[in-house]
PDB file of N, CA and C in Angstrom:
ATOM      1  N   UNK A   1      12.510   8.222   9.424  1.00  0.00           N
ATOM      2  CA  UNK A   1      13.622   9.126   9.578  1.00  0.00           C
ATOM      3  C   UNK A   1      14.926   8.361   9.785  1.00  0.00           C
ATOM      4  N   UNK A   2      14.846   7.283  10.620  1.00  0.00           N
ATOM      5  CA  UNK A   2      15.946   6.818  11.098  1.00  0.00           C
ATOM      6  C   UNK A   2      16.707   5.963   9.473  1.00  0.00           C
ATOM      7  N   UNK A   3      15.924   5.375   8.706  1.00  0.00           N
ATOM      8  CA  UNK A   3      16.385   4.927   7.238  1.00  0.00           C
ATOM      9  C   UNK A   3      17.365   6.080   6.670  1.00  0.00           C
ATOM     10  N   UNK A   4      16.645   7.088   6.217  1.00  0.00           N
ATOM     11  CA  UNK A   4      16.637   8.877   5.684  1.00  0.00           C
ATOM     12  C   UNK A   4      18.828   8.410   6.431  1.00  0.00           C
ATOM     13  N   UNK A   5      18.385   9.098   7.805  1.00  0.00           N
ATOM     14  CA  UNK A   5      19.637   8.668   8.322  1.00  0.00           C
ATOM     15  C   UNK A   5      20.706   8.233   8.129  1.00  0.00           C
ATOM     16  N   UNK A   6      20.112   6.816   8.007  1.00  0.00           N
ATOM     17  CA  UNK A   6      21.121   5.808   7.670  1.00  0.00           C
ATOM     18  C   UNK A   6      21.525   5.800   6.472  1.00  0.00           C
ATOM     19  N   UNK A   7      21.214   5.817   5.341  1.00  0.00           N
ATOM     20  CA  UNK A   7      21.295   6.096   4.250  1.00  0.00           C
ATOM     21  C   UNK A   7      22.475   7.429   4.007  1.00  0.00           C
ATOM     22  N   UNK A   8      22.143   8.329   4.403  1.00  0.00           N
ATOM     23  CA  UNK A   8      22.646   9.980   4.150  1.00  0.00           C
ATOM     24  C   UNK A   8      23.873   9.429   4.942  1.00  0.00           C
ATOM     25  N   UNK A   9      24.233   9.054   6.335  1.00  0.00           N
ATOM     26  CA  UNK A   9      25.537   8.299   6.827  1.00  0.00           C
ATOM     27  C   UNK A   9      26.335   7.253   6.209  1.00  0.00           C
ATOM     28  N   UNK A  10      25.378   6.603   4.815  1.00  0.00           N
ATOM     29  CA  UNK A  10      26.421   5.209   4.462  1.00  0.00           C
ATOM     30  C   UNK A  10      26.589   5.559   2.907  1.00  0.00           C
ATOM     31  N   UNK A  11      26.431   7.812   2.237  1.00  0.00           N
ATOM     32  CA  UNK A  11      26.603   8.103   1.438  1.00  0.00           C
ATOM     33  C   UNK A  11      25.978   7.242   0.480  1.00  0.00           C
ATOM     34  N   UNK A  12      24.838   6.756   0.655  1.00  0.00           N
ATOM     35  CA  UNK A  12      23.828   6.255  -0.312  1.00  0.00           C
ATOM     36  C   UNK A  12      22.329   6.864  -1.072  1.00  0.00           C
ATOM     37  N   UNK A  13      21.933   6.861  -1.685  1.00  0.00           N
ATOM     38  CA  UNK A  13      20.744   7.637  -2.140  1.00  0.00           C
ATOM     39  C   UNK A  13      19.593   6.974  -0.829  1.00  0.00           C
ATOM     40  N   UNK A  14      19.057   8.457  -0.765  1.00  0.00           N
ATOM     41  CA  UNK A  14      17.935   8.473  -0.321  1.00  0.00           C
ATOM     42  C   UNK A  14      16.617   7.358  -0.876  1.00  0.00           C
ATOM     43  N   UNK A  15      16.394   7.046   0.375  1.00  0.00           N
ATOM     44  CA  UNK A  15      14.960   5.788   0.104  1.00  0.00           C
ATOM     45  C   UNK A  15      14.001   7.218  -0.416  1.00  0.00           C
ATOM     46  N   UNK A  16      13.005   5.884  -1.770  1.00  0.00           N
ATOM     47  CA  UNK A  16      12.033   6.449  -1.955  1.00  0.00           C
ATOM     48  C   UNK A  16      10.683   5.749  -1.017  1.00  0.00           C
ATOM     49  N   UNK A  17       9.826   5.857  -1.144  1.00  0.00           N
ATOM     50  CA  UNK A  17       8.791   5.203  -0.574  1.00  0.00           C
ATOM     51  C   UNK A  17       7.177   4.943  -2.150  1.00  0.00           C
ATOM     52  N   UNK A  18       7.244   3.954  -2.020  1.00  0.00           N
ATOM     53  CA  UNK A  18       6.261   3.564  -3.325  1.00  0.00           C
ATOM     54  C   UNK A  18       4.706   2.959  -2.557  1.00  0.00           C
ATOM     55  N   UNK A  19       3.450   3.310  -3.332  1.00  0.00           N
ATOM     56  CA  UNK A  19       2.565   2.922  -2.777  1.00  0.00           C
ATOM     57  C   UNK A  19       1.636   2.807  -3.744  1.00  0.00           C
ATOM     58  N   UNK A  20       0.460   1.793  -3.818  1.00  0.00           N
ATOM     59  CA  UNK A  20      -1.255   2.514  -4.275  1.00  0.00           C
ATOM     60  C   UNK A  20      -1.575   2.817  -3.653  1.00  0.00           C
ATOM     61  N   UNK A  21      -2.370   3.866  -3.930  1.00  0.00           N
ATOM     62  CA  UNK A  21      -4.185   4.222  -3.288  1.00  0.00           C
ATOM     63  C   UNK A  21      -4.701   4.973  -3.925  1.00  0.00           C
ATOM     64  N   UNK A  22      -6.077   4.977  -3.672  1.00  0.00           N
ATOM     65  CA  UNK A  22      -7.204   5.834  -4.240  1.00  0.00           C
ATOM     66  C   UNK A  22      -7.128   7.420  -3.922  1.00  0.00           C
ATOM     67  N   UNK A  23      -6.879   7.304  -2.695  1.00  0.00           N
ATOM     68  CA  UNK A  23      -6.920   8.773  -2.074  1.00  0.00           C
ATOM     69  C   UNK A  23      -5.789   9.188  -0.164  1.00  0.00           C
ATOM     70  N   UNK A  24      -6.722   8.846   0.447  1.00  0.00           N
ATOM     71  CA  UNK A  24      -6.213   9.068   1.725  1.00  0.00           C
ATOM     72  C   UNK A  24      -4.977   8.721   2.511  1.00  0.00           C
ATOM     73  N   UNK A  25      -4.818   6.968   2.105  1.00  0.00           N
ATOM     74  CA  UNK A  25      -3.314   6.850   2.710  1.00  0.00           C
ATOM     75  C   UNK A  25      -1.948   7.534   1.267  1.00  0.00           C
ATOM     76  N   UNK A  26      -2.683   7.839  -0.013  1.00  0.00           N
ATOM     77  CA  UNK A  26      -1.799   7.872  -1.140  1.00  0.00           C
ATOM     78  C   UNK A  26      -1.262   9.972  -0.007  1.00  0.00           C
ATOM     79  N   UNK A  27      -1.837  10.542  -0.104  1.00  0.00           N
ATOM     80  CA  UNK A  27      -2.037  11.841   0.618  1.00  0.00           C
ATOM     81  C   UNK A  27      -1.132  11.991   2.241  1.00  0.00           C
ATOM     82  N   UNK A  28      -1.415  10.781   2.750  1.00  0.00           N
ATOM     83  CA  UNK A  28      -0.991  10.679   3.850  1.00  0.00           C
ATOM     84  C   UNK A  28       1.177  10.042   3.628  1.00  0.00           C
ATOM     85  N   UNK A  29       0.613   9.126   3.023  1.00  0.00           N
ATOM     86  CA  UNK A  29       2.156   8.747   3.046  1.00  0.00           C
ATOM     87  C   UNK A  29       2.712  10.235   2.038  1.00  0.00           C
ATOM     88  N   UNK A  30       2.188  10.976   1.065  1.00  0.00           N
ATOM     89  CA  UNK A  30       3.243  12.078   0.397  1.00  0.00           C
ATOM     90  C   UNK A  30       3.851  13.193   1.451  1.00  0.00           C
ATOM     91  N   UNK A  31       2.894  13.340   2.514  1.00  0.00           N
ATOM     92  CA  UNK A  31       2.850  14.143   3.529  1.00  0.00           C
ATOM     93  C   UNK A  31       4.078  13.817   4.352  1.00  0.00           C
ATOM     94  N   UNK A  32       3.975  12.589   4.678  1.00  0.00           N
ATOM     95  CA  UNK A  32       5.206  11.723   5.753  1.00  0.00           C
ATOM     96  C   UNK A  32       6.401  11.688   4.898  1.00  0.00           C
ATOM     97  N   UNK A  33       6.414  11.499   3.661  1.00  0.00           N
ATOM     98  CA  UNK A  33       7.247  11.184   2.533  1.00  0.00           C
ATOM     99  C   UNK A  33       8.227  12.579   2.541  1.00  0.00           C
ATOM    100  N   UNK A  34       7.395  13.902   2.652  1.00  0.00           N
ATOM    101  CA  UNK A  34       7.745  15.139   2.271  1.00  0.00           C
ATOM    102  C   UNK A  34       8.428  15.441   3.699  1.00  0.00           C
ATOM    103  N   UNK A  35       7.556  15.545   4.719  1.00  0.00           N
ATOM    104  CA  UNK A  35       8.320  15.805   5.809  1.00  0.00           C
ATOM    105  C   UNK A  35       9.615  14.859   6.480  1.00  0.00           C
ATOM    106  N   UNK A  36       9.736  14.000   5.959  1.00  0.00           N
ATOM    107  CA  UNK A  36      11.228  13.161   5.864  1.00  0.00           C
ATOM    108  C   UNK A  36      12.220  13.748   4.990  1.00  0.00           C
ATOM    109  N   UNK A  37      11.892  14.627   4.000  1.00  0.00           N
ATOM    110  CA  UNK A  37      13.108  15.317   2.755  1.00  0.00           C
ATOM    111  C   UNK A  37      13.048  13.363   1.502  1.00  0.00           C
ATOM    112  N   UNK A  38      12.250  12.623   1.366  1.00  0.00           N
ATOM    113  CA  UNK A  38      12.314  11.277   0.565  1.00  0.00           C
ATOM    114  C   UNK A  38      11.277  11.775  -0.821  1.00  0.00           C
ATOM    115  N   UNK A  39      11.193  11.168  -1.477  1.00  0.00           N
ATOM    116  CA  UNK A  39      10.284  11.380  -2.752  1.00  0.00           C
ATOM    117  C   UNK A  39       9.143  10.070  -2.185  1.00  0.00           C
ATOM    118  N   UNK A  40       8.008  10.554  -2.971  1.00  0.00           N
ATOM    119  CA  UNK A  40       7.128   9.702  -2.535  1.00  0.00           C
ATOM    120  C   UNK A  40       6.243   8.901  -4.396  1.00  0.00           C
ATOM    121  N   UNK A  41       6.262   7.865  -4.561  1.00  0.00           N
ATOM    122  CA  UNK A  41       5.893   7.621  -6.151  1.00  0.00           C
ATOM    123  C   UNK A  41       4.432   7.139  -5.791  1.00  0.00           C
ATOM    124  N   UNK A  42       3.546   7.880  -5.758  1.00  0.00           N
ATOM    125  CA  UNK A  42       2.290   7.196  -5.648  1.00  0.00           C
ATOM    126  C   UNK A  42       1.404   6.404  -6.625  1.00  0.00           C
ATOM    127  N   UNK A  43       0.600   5.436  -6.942  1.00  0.00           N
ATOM    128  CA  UNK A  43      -0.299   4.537  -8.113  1.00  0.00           C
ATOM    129  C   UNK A  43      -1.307   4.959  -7.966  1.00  0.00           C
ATOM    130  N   UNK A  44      -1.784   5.427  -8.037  1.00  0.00           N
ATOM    131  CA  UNK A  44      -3.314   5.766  -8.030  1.00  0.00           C
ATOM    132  C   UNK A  44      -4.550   5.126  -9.342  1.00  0.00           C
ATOM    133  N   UNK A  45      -5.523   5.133  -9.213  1.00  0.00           N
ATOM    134  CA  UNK A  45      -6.421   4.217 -10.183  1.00  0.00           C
ATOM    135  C   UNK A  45      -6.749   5.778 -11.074  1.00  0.00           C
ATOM    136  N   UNK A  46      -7.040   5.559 -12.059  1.00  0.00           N
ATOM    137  CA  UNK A  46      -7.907   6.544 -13.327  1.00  0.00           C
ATOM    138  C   UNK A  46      -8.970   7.213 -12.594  1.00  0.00           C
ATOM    139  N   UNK A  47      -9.838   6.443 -11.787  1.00  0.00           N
ATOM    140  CA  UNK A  47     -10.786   6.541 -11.383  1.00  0.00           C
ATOM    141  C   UNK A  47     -10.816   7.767  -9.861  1.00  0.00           C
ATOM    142  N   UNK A  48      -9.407   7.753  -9.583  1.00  0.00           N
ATOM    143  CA  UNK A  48      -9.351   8.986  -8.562  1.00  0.00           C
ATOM    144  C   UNK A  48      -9.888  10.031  -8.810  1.00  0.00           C
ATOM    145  N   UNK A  49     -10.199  10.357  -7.483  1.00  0.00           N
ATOM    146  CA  UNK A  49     -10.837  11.931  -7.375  1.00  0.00           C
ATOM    147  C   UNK A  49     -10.027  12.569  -7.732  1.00  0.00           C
ATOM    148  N   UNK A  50     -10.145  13.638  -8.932  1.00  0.00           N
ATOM    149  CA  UNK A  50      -8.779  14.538  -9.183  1.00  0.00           C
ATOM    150  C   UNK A  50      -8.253  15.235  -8.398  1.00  0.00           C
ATOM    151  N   UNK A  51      -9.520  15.564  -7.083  1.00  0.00           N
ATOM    152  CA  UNK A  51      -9.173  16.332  -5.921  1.00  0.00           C
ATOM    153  C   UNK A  51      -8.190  15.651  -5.060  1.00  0.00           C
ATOM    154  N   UNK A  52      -8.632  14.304  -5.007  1.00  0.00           N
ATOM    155  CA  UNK A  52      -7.036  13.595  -4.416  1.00  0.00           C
ATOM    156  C   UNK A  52      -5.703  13.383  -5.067  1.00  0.00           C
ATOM    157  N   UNK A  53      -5.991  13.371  -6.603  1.00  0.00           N
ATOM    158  CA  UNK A  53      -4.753  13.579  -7.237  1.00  0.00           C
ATOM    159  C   UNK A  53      -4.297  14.532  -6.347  1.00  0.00           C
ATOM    160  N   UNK A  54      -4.744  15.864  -7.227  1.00  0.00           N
ATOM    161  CA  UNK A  54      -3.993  17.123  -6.812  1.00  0.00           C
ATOM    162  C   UNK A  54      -3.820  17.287  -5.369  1.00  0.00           C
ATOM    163  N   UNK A  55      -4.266  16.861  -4.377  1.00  0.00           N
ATOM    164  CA  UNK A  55      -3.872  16.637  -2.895  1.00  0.00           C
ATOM    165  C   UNK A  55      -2.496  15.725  -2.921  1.00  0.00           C
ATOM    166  N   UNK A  56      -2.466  14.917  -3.499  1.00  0.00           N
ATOM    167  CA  UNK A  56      -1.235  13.950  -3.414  1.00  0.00           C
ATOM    168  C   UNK A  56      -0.168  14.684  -3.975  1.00  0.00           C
ATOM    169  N   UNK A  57      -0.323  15.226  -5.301  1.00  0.00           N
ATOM    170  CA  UNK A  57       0.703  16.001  -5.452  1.00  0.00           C
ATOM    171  C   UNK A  57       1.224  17.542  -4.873  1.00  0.00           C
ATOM    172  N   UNK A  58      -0.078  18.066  -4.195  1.00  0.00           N
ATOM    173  CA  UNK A  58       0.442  19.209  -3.615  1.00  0.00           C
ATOM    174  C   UNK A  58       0.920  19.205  -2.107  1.00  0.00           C
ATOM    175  N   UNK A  59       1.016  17.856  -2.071  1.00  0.00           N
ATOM    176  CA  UNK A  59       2.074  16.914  -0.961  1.00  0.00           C
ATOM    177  C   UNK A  59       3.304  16.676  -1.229  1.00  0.00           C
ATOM    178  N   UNK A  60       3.802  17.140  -2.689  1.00  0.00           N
ATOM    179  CA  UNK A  60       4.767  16.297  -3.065  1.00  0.00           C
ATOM    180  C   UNK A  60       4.921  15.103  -3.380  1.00  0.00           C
ATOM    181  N   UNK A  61       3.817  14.781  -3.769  1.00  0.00           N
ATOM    182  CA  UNK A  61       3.970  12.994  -4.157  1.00  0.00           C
ATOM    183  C   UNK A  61       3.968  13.017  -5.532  1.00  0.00           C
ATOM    184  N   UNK A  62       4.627  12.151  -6.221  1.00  0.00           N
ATOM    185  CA  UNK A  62       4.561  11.814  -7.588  1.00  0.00           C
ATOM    186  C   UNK A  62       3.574  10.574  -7.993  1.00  0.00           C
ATOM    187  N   UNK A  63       2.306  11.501  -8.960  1.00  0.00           N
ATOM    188  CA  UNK A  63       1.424  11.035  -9.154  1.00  0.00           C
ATOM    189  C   UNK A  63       1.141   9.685 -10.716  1.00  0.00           C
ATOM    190  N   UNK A  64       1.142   8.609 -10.257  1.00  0.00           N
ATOM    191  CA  UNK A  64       1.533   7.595 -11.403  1.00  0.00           C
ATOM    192  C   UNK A  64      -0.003   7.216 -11.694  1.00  0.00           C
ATOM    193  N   UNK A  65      -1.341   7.555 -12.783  1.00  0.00           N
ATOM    194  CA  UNK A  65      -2.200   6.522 -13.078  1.00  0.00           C
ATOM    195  C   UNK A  65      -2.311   5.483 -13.467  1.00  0.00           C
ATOM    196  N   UNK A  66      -2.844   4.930 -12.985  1.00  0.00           N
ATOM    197  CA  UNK A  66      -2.889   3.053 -14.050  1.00  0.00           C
ATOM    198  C   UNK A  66      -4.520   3.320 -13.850  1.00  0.00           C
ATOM    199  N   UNK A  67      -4.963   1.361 -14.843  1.00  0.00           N
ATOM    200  CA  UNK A  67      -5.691   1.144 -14.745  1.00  0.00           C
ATOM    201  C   UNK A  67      -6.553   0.696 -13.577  1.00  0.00           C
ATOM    202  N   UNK A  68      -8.082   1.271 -13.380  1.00  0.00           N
ATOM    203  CA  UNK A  68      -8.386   0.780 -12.001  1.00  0.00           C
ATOM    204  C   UNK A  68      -8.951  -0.380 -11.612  1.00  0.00           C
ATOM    205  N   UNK A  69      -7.444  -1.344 -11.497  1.00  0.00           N
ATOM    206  CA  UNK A  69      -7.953  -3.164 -11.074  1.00  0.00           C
ATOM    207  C   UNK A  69      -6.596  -3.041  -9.815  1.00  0.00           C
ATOM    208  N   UNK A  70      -6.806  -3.380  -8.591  1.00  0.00           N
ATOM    209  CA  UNK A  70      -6.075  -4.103  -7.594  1.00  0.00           C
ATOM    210  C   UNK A  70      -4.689  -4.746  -8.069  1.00  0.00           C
ATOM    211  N   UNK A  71      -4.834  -5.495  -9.589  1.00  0.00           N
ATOM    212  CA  UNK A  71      -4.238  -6.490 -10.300  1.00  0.00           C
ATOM    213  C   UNK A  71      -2.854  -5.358 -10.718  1.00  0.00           C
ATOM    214  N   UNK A  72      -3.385  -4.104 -11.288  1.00  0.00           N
ATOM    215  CA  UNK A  72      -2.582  -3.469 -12.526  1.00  0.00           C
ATOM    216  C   UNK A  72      -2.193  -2.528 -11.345  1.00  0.00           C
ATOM    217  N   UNK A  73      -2.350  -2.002 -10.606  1.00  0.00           N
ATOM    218  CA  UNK A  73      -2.208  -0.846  -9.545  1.00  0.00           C
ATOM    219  C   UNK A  73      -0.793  -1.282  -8.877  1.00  0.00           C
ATOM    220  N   UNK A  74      -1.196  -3.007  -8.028  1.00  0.00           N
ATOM    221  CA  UNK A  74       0.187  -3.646  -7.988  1.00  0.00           C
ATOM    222  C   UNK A  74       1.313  -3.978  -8.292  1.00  0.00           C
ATOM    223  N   UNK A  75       0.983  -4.626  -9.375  1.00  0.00           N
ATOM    224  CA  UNK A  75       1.865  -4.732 -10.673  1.00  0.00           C
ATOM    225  C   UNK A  75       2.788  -3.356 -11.023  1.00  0.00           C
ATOM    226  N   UNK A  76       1.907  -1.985 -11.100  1.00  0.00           N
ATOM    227  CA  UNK A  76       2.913  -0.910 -11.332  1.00  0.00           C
ATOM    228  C   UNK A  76       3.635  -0.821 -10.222  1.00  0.00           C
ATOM    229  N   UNK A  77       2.975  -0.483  -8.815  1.00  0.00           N
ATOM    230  CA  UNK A  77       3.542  -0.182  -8.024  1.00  0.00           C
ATOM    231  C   UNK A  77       5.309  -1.269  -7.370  1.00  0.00           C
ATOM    232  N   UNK A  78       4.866  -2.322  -7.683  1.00  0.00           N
ATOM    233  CA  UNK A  78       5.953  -3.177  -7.546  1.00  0.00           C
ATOM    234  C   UNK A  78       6.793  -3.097  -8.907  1.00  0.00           C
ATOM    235  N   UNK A  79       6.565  -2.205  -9.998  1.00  0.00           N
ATOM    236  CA  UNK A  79       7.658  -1.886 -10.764  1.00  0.00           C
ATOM    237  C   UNK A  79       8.277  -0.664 -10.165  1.00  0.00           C
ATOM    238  N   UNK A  80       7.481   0.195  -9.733  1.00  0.00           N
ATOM    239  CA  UNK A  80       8.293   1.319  -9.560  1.00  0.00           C
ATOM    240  C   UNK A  80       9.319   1.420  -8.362  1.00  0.00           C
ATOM    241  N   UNK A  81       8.252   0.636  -7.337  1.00  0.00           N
ATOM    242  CA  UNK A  81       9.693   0.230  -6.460  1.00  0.00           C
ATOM    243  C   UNK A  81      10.701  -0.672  -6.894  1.00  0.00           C
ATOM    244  N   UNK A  82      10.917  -1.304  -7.438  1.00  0.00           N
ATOM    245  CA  UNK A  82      12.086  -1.959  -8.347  1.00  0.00           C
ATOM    246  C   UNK A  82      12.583  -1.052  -8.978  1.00  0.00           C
ATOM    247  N   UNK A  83      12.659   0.018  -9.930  1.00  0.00           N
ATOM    248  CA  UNK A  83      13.266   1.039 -10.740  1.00  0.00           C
ATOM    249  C   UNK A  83      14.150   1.998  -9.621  1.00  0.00           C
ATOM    250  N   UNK A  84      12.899   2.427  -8.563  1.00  0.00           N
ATOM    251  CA  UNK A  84      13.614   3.445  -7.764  1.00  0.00           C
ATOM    252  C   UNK A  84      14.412   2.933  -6.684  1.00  0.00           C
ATOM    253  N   UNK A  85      14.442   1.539  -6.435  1.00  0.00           N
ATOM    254  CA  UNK A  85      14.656   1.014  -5.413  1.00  0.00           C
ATOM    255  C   UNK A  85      13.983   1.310  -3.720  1.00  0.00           C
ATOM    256  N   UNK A  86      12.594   1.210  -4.210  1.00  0.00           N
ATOM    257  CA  UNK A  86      11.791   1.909  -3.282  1.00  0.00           C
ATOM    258  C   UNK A  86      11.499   1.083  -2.234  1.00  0.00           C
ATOM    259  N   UNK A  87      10.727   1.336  -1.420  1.00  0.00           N
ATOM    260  CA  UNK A  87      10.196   0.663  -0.213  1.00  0.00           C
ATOM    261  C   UNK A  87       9.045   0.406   0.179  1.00  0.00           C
TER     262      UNK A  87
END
């Protein structure tokens, strides 16, 4: 919150917050993401439960697949925080 804050005070765009996961923390951070007013860009593997997809997104998280390797999950996720200027 206190970022959210700072940000909205120094008339700058809102932080996004970027992450992988399979399921639970991807769900958990859209949740924290949403109740801050921030966008949340989640990575998730192919291999997700669609039930956690659709949990992540009916969190508000924006749901990104890649391929499911540790290697490629990273790799996106450290693009997308670079694009959005995420965190």
């Amino acid at each position: 919150m206190k970022l959210v804050k700072e940000a909205e005070d120094a008339g700058k765009d809102k932080p996004v917050v970027v992450t992988h996961s399979s399921g639970n923390h991807a769900q958990a951070l859209a949740l924290a993401a949403k109740t801050c007013g921030i966008q949340a860009k989640i990575v998730m593997p192919q291999t997700s439960p669609a039930v956690k997809v659709r949990a992540v997104e009916g969190y508000g998280g924006m749901v990104n697949l890649c391929v499911p390797t540790e290697q490629v999950c990273v790799r996106v996720s450290l693009s997308s925080a670079y694009t959005h200027r995420g965190m």
